[in-house]
PDB file of N, CA and C in Angstrom:
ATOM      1  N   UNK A   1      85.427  91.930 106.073  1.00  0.00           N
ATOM      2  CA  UNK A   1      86.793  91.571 105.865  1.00  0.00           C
ATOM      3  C   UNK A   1      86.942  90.048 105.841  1.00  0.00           C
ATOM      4  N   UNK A   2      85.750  89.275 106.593  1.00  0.00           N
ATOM      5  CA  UNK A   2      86.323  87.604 107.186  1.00  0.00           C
ATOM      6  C   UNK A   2      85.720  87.377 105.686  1.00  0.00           C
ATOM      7  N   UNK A   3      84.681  88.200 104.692  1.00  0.00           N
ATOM      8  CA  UNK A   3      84.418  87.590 103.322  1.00  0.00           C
ATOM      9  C   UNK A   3      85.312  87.524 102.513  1.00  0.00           C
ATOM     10  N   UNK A   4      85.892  88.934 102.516  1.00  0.00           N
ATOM     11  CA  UNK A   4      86.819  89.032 101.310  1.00  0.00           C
ATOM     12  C   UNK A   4      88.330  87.743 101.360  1.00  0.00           C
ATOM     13  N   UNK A   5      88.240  87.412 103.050  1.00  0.00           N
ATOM     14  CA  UNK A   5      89.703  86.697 103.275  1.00  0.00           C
ATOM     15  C   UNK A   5      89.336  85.287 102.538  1.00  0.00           C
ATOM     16  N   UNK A   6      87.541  85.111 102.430  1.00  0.00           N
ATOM     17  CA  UNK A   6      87.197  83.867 102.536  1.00  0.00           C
ATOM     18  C   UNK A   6      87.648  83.531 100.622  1.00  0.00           C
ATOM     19  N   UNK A   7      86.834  84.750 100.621  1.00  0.00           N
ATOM     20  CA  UNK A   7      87.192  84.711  98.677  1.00  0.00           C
ATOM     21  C   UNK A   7      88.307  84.144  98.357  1.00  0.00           C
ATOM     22  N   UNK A   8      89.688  84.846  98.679  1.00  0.00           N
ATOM     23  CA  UNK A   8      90.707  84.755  98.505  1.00  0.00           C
ATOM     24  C   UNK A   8      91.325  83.056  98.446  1.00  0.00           C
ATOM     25  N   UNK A   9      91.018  82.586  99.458  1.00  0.00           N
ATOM     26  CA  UNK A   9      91.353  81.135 100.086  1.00  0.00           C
ATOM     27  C   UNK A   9      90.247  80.380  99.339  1.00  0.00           C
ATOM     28  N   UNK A  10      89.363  80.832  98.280  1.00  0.00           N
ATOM     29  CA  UNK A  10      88.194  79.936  97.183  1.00  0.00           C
ATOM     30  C   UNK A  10      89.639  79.783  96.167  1.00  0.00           C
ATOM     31  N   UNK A  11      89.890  80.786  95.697  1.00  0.00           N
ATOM     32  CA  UNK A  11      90.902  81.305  94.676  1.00  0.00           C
ATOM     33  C   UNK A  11      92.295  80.295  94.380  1.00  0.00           C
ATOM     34  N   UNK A  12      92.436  79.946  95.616  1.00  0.00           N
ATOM     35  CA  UNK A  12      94.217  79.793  95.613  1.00  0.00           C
ATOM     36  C   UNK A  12      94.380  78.380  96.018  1.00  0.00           C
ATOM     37  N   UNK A  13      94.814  77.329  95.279  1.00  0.00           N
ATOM     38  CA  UNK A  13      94.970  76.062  95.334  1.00  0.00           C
ATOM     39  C   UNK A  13      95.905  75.414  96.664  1.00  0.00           C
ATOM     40  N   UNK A  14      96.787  76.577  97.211  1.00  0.00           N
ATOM     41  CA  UNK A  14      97.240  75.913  98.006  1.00  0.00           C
ATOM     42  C   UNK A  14      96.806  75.526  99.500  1.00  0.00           C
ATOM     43  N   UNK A  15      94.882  76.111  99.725  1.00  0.00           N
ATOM     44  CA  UNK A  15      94.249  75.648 100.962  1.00  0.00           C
ATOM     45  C   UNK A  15      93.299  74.769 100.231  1.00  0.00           C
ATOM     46  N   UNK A  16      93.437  74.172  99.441  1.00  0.00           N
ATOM     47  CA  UNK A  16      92.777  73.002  99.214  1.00  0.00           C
ATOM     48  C   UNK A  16      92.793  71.816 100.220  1.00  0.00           C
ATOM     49  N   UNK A  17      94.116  71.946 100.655  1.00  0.00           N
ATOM     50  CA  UNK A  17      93.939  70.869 101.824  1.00  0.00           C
ATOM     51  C   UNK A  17      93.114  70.784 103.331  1.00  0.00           C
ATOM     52  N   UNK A  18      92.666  72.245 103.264  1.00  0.00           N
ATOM     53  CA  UNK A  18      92.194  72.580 104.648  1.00  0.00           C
ATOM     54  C   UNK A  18      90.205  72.262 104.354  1.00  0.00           C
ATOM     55  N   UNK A  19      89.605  71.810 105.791  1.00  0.00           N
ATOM     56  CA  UNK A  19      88.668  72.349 105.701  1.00  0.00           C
ATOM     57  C   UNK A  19      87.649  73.337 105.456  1.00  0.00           C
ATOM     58  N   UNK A  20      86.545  73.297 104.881  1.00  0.00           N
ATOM     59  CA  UNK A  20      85.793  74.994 104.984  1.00  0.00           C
ATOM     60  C   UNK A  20      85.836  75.338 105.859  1.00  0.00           C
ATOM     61  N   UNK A  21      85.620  74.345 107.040  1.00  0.00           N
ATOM     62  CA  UNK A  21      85.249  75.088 108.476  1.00  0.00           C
ATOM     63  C   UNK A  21      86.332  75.751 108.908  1.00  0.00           C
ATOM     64  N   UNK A  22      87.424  74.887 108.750  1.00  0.00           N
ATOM     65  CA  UNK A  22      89.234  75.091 109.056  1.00  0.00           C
ATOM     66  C   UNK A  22      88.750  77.127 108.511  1.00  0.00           C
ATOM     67  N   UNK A  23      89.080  77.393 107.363  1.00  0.00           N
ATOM     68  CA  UNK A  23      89.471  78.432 106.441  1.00  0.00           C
ATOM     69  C   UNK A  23      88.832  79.539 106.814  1.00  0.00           C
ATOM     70  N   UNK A  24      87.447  79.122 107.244  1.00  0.00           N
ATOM     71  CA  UNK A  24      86.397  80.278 107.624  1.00  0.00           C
ATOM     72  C   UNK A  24      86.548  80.782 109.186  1.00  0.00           C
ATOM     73  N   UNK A  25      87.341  79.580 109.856  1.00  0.00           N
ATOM     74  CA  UNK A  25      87.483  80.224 111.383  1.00  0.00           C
ATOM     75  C   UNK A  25      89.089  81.014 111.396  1.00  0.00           C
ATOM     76  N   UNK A  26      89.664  80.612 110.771  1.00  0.00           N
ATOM     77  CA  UNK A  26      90.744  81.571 110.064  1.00  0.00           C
ATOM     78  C   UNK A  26      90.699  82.717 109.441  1.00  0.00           C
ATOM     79  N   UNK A  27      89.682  82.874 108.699  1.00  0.00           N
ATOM     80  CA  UNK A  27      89.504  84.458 108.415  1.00  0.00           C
ATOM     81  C   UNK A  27      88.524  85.187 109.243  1.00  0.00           C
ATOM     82  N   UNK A  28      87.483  84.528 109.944  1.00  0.00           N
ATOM     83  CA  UNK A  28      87.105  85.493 111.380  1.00  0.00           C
ATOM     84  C   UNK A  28      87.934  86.282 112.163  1.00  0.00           C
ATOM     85  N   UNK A  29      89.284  84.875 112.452  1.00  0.00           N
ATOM     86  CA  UNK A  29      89.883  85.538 113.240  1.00  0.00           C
ATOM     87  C   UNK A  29      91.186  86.021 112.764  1.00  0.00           C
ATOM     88  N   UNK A  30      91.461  86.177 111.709  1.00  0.00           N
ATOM     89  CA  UNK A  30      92.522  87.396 110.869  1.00  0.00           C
ATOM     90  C   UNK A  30      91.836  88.868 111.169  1.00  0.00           C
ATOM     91  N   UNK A  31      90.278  88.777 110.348  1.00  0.00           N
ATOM     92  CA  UNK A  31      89.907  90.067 110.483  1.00  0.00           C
ATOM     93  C   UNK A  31      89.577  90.591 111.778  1.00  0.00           C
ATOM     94  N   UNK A  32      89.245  89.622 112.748  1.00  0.00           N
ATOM     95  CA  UNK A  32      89.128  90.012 114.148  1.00  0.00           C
ATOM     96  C   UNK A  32      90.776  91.143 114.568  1.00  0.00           C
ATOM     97  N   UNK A  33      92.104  90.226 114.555  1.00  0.00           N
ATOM     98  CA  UNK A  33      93.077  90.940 114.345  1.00  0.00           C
ATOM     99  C   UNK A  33      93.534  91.706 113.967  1.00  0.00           C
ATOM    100  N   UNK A  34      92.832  91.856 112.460  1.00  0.00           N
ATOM    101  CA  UNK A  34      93.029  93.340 111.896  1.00  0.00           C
ATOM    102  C   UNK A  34      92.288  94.225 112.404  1.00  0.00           C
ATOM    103  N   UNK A  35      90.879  94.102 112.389  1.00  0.00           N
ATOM    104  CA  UNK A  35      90.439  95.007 113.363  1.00  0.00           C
ATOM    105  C   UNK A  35      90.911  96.263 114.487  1.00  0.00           C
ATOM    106  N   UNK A  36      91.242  94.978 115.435  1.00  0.00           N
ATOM    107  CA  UNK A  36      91.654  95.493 116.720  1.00  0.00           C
ATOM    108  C   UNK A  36      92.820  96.106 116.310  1.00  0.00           C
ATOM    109  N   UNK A  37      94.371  95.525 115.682  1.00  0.00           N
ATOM    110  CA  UNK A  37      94.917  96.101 115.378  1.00  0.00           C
ATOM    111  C   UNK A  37      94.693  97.744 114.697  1.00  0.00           C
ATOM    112  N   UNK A  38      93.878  97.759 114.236  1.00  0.00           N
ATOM    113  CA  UNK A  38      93.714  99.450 113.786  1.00  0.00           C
ATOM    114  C   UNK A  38      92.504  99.737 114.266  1.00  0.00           C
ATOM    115  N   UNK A  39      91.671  99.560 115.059  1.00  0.00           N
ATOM    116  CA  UNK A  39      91.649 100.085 116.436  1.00  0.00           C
ATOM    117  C   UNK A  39      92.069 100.567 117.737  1.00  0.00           C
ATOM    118  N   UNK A  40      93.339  99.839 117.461  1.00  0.00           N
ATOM    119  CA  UNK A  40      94.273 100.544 118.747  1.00  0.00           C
ATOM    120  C   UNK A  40      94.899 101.608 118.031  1.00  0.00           C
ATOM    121  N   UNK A  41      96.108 101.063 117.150  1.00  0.00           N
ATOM    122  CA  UNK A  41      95.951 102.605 116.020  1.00  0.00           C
ATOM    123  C   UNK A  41      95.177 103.729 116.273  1.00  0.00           C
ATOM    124  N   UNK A  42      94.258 103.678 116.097  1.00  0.00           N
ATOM    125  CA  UNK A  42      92.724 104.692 116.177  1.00  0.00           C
ATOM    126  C   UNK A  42      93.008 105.267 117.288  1.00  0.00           C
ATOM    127  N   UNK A  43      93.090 104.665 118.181  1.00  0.00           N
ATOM    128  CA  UNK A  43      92.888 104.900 119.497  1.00  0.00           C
ATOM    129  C   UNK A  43      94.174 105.764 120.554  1.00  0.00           C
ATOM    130  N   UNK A  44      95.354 105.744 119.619  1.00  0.00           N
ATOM    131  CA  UNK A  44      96.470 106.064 120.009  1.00  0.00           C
ATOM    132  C   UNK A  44      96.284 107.223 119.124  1.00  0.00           C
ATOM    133  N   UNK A  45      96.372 107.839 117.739  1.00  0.00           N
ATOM    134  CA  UNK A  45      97.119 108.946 116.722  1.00  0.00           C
ATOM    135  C   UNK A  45      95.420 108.982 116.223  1.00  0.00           C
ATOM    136  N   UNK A  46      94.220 108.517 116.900  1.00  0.00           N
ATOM    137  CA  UNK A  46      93.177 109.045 115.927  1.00  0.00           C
ATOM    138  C   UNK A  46      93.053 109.169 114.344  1.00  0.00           C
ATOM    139  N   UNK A  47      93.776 108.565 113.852  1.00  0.00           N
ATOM    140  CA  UNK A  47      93.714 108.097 112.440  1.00  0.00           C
ATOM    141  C   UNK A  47      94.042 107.029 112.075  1.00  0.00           C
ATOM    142  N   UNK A  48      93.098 106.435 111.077  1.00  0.00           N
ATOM    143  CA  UNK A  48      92.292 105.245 110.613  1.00  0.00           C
ATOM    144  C   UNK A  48      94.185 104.868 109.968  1.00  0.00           C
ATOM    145  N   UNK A  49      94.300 103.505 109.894  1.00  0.00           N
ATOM    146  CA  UNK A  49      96.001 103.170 108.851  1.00  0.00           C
ATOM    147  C   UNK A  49      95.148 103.424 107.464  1.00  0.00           C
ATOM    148  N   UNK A  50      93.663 103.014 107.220  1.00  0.00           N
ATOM    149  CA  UNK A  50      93.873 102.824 105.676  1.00  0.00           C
ATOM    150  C   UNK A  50      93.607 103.916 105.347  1.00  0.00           C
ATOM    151  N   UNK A  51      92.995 105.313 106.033  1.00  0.00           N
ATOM    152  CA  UNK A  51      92.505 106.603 105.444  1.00  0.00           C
ATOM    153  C   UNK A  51      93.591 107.187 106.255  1.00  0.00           C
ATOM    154  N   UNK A  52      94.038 108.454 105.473  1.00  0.00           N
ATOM    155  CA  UNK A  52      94.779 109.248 106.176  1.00  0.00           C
ATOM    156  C   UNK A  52      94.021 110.251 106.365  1.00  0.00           C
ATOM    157  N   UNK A  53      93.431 110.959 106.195  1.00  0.00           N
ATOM    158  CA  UNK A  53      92.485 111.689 107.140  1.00  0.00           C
ATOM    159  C   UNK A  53      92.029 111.333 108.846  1.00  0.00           C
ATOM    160  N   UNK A  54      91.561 112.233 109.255  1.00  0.00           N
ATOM    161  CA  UNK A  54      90.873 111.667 110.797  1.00  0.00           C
ATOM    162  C   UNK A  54      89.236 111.512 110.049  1.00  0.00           C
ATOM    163  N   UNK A  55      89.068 110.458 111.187  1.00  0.00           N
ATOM    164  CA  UNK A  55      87.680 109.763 111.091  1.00  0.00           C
ATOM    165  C   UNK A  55      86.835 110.455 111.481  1.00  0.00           C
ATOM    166  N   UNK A  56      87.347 111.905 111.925  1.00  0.00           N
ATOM    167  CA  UNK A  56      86.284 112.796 112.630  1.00  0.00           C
ATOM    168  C   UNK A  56      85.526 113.350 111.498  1.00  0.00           C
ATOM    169  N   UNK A  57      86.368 113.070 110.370  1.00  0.00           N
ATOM    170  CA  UNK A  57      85.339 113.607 108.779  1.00  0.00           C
ATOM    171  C   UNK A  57      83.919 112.670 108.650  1.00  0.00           C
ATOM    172  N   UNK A  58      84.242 111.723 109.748  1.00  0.00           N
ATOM    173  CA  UNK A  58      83.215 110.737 108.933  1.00  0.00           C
ATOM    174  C   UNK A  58      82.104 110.918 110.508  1.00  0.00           C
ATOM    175  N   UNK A  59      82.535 111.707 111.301  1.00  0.00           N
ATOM    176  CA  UNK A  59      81.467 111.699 112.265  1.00  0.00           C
ATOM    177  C   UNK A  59      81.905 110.733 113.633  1.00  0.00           C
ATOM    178  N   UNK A  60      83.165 110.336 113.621  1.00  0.00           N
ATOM    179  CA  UNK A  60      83.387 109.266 114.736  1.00  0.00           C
ATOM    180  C   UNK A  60      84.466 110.186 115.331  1.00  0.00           C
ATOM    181  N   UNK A  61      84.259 110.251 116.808  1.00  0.00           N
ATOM    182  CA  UNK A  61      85.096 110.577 117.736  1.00  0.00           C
ATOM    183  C   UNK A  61      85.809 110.178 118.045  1.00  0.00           C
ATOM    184  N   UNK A  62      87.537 110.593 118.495  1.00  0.00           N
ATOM    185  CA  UNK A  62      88.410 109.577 119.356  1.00  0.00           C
ATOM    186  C   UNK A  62      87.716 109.275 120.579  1.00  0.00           C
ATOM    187  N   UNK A  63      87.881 107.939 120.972  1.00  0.00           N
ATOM    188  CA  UNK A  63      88.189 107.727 122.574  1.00  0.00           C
ATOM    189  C   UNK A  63      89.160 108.446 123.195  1.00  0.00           C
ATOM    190  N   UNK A  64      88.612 108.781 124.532  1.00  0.00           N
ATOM    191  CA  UNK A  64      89.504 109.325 125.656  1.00  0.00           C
ATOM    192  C   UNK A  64      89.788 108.252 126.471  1.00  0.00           C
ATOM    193  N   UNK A  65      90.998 107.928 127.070  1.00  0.00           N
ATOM    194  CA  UNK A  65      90.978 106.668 128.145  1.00  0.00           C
ATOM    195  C   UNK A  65      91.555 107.577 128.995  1.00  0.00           C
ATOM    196  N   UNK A  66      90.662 108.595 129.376  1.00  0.00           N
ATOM    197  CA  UNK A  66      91.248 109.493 130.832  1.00  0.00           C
ATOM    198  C   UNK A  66      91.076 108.732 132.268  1.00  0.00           C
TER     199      UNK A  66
END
């Protein structure tokens, strides 16, 4: 995900002003955020936001936080 954010910000003239280093620790930590964000998701209703199916098709179990 921190590639595809990186692509994006190659693309678009208006982070021209920023560093590489700047841009790339910015999309670590976007996708870090997204992540977790639909990991907790996951973790609450057991289904993925971008698949609507359960992930149990794919072999991954919910967590229990008993």
């Amino acid at each position: 995900m921190a590639f595809q954010l990186s692509k994006f910000v190659l693309n678009d003239s208006r982070f021209l002003s920023y560093r590489p280093s700047q841009l790339a620790a910015c999309s670590v930590l976007i996708a870090i955020n997204i992540f977790k964000r639909d990991e907790e998701e996951y973790q609450k209703t057991g289904v993925f936001s971008g698949y609507q199916g359960s992930l149990e098709d794919f072999g991954f179990e919910p967590l229990h936080n008993d």
